[in-house]
Protein backbone atom coordinates (compact mmCIF):
# COMPACT_ATOMS: atom_id res chain seq x y z
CA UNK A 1 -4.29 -28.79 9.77
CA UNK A 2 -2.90 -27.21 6.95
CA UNK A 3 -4.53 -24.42 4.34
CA UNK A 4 -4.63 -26.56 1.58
CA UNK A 5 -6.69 -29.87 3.84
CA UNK A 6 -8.87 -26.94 4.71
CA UNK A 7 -9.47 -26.00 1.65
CA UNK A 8 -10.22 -29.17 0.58
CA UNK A 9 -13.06 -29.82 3.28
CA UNK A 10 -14.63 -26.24 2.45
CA UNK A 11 -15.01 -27.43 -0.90
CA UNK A 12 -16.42 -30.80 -0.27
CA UNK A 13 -18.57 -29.15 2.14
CA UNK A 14 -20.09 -27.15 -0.46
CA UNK A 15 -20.51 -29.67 -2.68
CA UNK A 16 -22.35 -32.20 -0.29
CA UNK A 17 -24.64 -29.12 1.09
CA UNK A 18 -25.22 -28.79 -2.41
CA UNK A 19 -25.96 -32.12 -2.89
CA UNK A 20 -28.60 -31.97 0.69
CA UNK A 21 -30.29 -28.80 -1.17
CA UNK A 22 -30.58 -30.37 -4.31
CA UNK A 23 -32.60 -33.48 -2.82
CA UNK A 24 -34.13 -31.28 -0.59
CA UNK A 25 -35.60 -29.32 -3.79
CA UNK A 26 -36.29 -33.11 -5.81
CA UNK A 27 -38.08 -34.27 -2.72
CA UNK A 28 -40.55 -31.02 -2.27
CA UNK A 29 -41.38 -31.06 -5.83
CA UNK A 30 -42.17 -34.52 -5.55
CA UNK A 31 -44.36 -33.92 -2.49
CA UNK A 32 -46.27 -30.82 -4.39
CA UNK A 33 -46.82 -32.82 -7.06
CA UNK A 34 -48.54 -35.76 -4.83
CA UNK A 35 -50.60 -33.26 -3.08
CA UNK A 36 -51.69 -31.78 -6.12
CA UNK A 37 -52.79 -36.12 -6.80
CA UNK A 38 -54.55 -35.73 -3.74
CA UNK A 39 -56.10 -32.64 -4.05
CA UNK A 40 -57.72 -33.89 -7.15
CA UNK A 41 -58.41 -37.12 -6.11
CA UNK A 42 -60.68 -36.07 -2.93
CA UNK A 43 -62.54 -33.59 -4.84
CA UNK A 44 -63.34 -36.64 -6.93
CA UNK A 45 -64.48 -38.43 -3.78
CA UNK A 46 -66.54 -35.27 -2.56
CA UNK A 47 -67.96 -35.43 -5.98
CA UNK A 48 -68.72 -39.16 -5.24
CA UNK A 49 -70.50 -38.76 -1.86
CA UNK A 50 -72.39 -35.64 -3.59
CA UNK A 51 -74.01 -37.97 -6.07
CA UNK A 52 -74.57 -40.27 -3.03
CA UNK A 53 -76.50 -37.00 -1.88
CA UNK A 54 -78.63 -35.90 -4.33
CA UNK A 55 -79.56 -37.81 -7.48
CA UNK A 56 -77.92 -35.82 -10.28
CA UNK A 57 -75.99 -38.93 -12.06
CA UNK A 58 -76.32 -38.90 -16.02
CA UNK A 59 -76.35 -42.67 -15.20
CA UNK A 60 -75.17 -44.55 -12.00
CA UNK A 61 -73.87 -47.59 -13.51
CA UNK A 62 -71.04 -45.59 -15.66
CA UNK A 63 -67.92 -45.46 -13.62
CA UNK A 64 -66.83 -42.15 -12.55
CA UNK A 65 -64.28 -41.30 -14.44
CA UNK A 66 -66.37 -40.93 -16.99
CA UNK A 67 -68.83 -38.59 -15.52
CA UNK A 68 -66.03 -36.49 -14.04
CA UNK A 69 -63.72 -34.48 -16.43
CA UNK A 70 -60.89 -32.53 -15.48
CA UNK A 71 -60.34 -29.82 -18.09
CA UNK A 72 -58.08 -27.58 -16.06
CA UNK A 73 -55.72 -27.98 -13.27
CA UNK A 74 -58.55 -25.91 -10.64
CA UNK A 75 -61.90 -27.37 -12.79
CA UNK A 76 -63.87 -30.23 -13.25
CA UNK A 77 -67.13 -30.87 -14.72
CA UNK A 78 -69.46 -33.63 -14.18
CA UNK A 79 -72.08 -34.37 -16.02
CA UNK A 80 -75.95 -34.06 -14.93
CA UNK A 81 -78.91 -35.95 -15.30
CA UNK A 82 -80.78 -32.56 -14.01
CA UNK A 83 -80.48 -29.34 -13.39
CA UNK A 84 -80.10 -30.02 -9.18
CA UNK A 85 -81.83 -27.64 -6.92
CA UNK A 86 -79.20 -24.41 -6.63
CA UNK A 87 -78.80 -24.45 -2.27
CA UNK A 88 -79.33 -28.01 -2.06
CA UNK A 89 -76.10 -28.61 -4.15
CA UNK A 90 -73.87 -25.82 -2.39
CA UNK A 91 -75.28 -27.03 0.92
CA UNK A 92 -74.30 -30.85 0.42
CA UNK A 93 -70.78 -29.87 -1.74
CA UNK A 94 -69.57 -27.64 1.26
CA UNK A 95 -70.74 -30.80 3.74
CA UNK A 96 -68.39 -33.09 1.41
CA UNK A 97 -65.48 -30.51 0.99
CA UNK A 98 -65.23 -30.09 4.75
CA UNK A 99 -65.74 -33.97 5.07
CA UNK A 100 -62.38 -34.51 2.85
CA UNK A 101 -60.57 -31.49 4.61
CA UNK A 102 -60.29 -29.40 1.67
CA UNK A 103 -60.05 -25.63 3.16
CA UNK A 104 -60.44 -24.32 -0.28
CA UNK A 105 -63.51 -21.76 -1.24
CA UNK A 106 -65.62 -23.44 -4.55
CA UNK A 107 -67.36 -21.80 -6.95
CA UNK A 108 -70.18 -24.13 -8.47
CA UNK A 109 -71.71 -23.42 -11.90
CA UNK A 110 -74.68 -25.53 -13.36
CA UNK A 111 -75.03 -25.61 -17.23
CA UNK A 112 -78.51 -26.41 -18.41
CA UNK A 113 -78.10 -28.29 -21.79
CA UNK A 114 -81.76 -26.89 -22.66
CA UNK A 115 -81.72 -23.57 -22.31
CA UNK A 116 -78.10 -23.58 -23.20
CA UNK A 117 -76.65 -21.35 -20.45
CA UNK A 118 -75.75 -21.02 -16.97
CA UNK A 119 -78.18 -20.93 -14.37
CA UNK A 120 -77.15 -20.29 -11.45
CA UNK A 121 -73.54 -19.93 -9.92
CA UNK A 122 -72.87 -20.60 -6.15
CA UNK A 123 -69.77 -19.49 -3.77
CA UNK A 124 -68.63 -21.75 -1.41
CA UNK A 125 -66.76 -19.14 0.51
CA UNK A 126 -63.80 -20.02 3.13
CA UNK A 127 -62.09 -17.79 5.42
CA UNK A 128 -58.45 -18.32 4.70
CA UNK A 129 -58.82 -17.80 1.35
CA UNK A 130 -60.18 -14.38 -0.57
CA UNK A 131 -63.29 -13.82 -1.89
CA UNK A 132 -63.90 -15.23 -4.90
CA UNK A 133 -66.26 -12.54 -5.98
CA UNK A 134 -63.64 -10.36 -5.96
CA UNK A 135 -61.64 -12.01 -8.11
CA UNK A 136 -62.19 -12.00 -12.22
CA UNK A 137 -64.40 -15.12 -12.35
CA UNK A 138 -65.20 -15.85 -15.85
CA UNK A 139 -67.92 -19.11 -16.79
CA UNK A 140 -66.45 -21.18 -19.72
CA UNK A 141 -67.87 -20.94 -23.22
CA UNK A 142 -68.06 -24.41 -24.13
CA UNK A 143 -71.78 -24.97 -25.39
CA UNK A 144 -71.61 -28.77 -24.47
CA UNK A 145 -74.67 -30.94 -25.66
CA UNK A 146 -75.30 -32.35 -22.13
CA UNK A 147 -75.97 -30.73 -18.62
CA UNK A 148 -73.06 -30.48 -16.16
CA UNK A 149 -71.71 -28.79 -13.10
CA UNK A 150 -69.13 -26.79 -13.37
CA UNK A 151 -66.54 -26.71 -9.98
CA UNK A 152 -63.90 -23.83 -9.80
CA UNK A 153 -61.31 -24.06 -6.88
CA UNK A 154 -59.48 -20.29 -7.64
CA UNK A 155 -57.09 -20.95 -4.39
CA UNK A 156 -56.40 -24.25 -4.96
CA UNK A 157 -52.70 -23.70 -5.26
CA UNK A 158 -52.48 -21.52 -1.73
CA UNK A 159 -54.49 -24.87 -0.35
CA UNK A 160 -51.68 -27.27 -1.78
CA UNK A 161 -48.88 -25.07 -0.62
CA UNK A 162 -50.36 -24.96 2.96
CA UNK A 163 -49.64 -28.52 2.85
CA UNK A 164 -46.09 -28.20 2.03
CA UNK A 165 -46.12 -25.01 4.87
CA UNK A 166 -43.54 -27.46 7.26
CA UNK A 167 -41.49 -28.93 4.34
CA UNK A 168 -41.07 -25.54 3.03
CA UNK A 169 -39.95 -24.25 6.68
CA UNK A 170 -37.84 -26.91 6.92
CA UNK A 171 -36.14 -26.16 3.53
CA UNK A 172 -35.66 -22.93 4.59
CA UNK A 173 -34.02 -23.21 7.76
CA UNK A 174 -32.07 -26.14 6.19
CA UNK A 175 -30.72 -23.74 3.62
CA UNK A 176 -29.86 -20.62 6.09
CA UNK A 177 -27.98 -23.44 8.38
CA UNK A 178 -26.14 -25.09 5.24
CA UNK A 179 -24.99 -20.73 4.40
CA UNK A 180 -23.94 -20.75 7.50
CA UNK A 181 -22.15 -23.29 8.01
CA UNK A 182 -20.30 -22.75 4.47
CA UNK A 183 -19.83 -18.82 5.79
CA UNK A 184 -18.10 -20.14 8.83
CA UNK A 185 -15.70 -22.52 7.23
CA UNK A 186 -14.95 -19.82 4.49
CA UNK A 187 -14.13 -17.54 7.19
CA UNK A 188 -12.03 -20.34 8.74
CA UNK A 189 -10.17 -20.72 5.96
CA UNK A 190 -9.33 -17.30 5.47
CA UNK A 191 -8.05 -16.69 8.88
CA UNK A 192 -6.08 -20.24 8.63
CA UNK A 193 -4.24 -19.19 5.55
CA UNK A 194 -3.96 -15.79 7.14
CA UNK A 195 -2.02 -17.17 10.07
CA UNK A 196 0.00 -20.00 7.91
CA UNK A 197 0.88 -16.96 6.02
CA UNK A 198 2.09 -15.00 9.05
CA UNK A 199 4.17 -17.96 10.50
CA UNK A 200 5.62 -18.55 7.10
CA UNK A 201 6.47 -14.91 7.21
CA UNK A 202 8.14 -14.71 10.66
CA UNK A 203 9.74 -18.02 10.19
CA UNK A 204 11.11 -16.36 6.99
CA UNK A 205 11.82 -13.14 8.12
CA UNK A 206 13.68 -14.85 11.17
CA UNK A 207 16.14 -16.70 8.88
CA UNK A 208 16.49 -14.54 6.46
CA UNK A 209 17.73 -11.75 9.29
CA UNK A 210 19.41 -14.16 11.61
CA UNK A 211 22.02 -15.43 10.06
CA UNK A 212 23.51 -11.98 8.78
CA UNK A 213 23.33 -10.32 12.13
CA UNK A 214 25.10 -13.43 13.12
CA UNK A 215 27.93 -13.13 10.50
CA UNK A 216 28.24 -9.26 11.48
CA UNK A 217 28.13 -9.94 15.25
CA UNK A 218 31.45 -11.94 14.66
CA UNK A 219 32.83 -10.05 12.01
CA UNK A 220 32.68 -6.74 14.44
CA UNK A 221 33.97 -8.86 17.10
CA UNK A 222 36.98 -9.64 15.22
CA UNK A 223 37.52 -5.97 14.08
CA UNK A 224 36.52 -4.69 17.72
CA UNK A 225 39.99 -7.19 18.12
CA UNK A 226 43.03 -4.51 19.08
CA UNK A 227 45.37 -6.86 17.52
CA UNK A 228 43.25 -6.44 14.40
CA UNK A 229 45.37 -3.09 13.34
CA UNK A 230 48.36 -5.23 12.69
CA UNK A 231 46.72 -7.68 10.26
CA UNK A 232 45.25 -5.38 7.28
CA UNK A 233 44.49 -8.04 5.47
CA UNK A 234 41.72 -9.34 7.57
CA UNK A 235 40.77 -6.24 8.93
CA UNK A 236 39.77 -5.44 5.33
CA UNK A 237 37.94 -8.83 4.93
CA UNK A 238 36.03 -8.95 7.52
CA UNK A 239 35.14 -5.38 7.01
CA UNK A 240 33.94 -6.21 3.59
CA UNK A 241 31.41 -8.86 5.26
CA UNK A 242 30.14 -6.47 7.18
CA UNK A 243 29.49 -3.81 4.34
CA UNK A 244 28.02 -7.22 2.36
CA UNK A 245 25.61 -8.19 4.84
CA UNK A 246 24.56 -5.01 5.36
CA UNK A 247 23.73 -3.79 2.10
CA UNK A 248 22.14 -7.69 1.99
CA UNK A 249 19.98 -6.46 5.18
CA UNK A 250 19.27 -3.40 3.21
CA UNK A 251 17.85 -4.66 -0.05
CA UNK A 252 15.70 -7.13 2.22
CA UNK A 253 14.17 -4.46 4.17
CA UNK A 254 13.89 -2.07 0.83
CA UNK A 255 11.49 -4.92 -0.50
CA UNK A 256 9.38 -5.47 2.62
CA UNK A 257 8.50 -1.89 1.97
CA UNK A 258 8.22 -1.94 -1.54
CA UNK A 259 5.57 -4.48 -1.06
CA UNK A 260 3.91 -2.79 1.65
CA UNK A 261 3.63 0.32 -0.04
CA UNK A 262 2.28 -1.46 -3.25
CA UNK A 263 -0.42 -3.03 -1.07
CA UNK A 264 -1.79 0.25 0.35
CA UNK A 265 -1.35 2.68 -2.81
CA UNK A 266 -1.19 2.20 -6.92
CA UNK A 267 2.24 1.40 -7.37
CA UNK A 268 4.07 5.30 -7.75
CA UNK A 269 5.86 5.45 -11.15
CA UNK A 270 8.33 7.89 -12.36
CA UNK A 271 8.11 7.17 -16.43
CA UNK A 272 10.84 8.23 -18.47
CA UNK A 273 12.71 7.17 -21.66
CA UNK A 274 14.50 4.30 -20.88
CA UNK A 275 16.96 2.12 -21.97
CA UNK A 276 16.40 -1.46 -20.99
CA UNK A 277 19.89 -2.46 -22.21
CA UNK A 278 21.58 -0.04 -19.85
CA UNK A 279 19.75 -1.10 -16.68
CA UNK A 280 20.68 -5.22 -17.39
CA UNK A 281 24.07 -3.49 -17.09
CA UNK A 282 23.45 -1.85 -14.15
CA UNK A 283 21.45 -4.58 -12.30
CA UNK A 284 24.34 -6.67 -13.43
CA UNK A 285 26.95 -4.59 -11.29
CA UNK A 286 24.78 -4.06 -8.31
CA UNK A 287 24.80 -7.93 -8.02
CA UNK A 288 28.41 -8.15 -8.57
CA UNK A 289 29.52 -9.55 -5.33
CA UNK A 290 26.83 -12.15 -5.23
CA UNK A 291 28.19 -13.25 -9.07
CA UNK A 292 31.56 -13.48 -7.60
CA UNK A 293 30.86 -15.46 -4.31
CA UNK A 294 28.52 -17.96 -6.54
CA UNK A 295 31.04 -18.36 -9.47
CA UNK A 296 28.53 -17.58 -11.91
CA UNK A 297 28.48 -18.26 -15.18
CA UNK A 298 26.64 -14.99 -17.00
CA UNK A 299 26.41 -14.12 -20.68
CA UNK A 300 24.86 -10.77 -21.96
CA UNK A 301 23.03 -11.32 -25.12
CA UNK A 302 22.02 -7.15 -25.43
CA UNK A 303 20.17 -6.34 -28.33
CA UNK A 304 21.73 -3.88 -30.72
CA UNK A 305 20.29 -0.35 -30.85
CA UNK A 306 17.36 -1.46 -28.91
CA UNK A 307 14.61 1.15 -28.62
CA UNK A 308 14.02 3.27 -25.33
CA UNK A 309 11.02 2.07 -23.28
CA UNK A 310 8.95 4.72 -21.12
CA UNK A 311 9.07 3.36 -18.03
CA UNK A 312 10.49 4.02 -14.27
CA UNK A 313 13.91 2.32 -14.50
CA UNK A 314 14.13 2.20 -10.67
CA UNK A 315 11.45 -0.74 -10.40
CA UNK A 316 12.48 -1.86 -13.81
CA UNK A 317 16.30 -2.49 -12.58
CA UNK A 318 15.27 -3.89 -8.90
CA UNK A 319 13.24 -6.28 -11.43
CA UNK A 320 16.15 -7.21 -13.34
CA UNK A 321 17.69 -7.58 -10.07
CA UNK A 322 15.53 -10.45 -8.39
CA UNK A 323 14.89 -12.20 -11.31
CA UNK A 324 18.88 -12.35 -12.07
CA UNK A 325 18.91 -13.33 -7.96
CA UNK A 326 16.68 -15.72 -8.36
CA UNK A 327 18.14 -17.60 -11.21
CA UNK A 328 21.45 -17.51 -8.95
CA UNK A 329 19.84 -18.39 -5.93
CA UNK A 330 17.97 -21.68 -7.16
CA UNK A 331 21.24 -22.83 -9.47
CA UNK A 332 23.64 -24.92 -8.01
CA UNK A 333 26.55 -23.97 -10.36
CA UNK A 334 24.60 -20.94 -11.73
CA UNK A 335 25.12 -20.15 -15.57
CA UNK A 336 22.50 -17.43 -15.73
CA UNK A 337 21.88 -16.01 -19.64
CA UNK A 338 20.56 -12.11 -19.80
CA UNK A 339 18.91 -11.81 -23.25
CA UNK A 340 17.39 -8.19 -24.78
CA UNK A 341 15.55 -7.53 -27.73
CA UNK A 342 12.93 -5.75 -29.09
CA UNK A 343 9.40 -6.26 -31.73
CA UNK A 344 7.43 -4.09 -33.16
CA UNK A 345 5.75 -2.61 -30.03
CA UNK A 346 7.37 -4.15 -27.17
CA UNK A 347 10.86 -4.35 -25.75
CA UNK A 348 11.62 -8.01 -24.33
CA UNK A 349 13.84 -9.00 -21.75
CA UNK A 350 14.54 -12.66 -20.80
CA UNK A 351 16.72 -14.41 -18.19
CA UNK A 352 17.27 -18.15 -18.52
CA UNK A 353 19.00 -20.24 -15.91
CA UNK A 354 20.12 -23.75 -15.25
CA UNK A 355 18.60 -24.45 -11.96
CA UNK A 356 15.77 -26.35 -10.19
CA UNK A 357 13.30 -25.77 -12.78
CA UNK A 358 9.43 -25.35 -11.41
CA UNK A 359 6.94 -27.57 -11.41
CA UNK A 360 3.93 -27.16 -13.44
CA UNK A 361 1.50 -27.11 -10.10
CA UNK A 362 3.40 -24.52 -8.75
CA UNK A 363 2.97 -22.20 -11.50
CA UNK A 364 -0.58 -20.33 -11.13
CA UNK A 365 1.08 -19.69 -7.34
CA UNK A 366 4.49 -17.91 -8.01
CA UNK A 367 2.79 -14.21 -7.47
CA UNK A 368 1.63 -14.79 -4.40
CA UNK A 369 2.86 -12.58 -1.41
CA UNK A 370 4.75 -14.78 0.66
CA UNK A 371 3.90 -18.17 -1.17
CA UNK A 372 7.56 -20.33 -1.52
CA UNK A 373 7.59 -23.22 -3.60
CA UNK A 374 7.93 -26.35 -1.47
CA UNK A 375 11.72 -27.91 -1.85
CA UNK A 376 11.41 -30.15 1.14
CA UNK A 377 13.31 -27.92 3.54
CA UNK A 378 11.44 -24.36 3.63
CA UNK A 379 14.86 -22.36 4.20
CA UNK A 380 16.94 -24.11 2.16
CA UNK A 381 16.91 -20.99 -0.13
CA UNK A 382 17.01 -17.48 2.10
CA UNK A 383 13.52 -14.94 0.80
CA UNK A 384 10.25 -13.87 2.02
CA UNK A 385 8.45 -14.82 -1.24
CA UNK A 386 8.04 -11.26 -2.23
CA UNK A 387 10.27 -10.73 -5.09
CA UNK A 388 8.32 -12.39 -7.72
CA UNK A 389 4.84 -11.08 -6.31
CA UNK A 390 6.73 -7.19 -6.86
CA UNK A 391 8.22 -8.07 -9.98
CA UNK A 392 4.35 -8.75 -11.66
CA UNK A 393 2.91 -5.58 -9.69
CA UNK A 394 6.19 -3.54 -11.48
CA UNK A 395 5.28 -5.67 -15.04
CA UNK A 396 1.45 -4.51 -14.68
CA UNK A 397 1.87 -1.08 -13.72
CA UNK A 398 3.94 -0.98 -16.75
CA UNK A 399 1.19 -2.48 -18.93
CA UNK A 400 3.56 -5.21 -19.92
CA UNK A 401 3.68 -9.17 -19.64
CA UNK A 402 5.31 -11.79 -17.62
CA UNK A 403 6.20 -15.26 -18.73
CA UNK A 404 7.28 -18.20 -17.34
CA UNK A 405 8.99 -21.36 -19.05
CA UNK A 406 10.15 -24.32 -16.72
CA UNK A 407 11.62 -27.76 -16.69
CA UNK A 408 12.12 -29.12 -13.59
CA UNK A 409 16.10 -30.34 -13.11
CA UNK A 410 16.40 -28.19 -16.59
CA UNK A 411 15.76 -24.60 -15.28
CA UNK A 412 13.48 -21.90 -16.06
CA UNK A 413 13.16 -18.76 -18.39
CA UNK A 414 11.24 -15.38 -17.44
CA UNK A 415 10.19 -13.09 -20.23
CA UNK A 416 9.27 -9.64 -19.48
CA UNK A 417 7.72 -7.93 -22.19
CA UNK A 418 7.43 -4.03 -21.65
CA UNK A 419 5.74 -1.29 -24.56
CA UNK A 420 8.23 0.75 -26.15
CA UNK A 421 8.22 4.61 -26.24
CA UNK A 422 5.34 5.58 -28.22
């Protein structure tokens, strides 16, 4: 299973444990909010077999509802034909709470209509809740023109959530599983792209070493040759392959460390004034045998009297260097077009070829440490996938920025843009 599959399934993962939480969280509210329905509605039945009780009705015939008002979410009042005898009432209201299983302390408040006060107030006191006493119980101020009792249920909300005590367990151990289980496939992920990354690498690092040492095994064979001393010629030639694929080897193990030591450390710079001009040139040269075994087509458009840049022309020429390689490297008849010139602020160097082109997907990806655009066959062009990810470490140490035009079959331009010297 690839990276990218993986990927793929971590996401969707997420998204349908996101989904699970999100119902989870829909279908709890909705069970709060029908225990808070039921919480009211047996109250109203306790307050139903209380008037069964003791005679206290305004009138029996009126329906309930209408003697029972529910002003706030932990009060109702209900309206009194008389002011009822204070420990009768507590006495058959705790009877009627317990009956309906409401584990919630009361406090009970009678309102007599003539002498337009409160009378008495009675706690209905329950262990798993705190003492009510304790708590700042105010009476309310309405002077209503009848006589009612006033219930107050201060831990009604610990009571409903009691309820919800196995749904809310549930939710939470749902929850720590679903982290879990998106911690683990993260971490899967990583280490899968961790060890596609180190395959690609050896796999890369084989070919790209392979078929040099291959070449230079033969090539010293030949030389080792005692008739080699009579024929110059190839002596010379097969000496030069040698000295090519070495100094090939050379640059290839120069940029393994580069990018190791860029990993591990701020990239090291050595600024100083610059001209950008001058290393094309040089880049240019060092790639000369390269140019001449690809019959490449390269024009130097060099900006008159271009400003100096500060800058540390070492990593600014090795660069110029891969992104002239590159444009070689993915042409097949490379015509590769070196362009200087300069704003303002900024010093610009572009280099336009006529190969491959990229496509647009591939884009976001190109800095990547290892990452090589898929072409069908993986070694089809020789590289680790470093140069580019070294070339935008050199571009941002410099405080500069790199920019990428493509048309696939059409080719592709790079545009470095570096400060000038202030």
């Amino acid at each position: 299973m690839r990276a990218a599959t993986l990927r793929w399934m971590v996401v969707i993962s997420v998204a349908i444990a996101a989904i699970i939480l999100l119902a989870q969280a829909f279908w709890l509210k909705k069970i709060y909010e029908l225990e808070q329905k039921n919480f009211n509605s047996d109250v109203v039945k306790c307050i139903r077999g209380l008037m069964e009780d003791i005679d206290i009705a305004e009138n029996p015939g009126v329906q309930l509802q209408q003697l029972v008002e529910h002003p706030t979410p932990n009060n109702f009042r209900i309206k009194l034909n008389r002011v009822p005898d204070g420990d009768s009432l507590a006495y058959y209201l705790a009877n009627e709470l317990q009956d309906f299983g409401i584990i919630s302390s009361c406090i009970a408040s009678v309102y007599d209509h003539n002498k337009n006060e409160f009378v008495y107030t009675k706690y209905l006191l329950h262990p798993a809740n705190s003492n009510p006493k304790e708590s700042r119980y105010t009476l309310p101020e309405d002077a209503l023109p009848y006589t009612y009792a006033y219930l107050t249920f201060p831990n009604r909300e610990q009571f409903i959530l009691r309820q919800l005590n196995y749904w809310i367990l549930g939710t939470i151990i749902l929850l720590l599983t679903l982290l879990a289980m998106a911690g683990s496939l993260f971490h899967l992920y990583r280490q899968k792209t961790l060890n596609e990354l180190q395959r690609d690498f050896v796999n890369n690092f084989t070919h790209e070493f392979k078929t040099p040492l291959a070449v230079m095994k033969l090539a010293a064979e030949v030389i080792t040759n005692p008739d080699i001393t009579t024929k110059p010629q190839k002596l010379e030639r097969y000496g030069k392959i040698i000295k090519e694929q070495t100094e090939h080897l050379q640059n290839q193990v120069e940029r393994l460390l580069h990018s190791a030591t860029t990993d591990q450390y701020e990239l090291p710079l050595q600024l100083e004034k610059t001209n950008l001009n001058q290393l094309v040139e040089q880049a240019v040269e060092q790639l000369d045998p390269l140019i001449n075994q690809r019959a490449v087509k390269l024009d130097l458009h060099l900006a008159d009297d271009l400003p100096d840049i500060l800058a540390d022309s070492s990593h600014i020429e090795m660069v110029i260097v891969n992104l002239v390689e590159n444009a070689i490297k993915y042409s097949k008849d490379p015509h590769v077009i070196i362009t200087t010139e300069s704003t303002n602020t900024n010093a610009v160097l572009s280099v336009k070829d006529n190969g491959i082109g990229i496509e647009k997907q591939y884009l976001p990806f190109l800095y990547k440490k290892f990452y090589r655009i898929p072409t069908g066959d993986v070694h089809d062009v020789k590289g680790f996938g470093l140069g580019l990810n070294f070339v935008k470490k050199v571009v941002d140490a410099h405080r500069g920025k790199i920019n990428i035009q493509s048309i696939p079959g059409i080719g592709t331009i790079f545009s470095i843009t570096l400060p000038l010297q202030p």
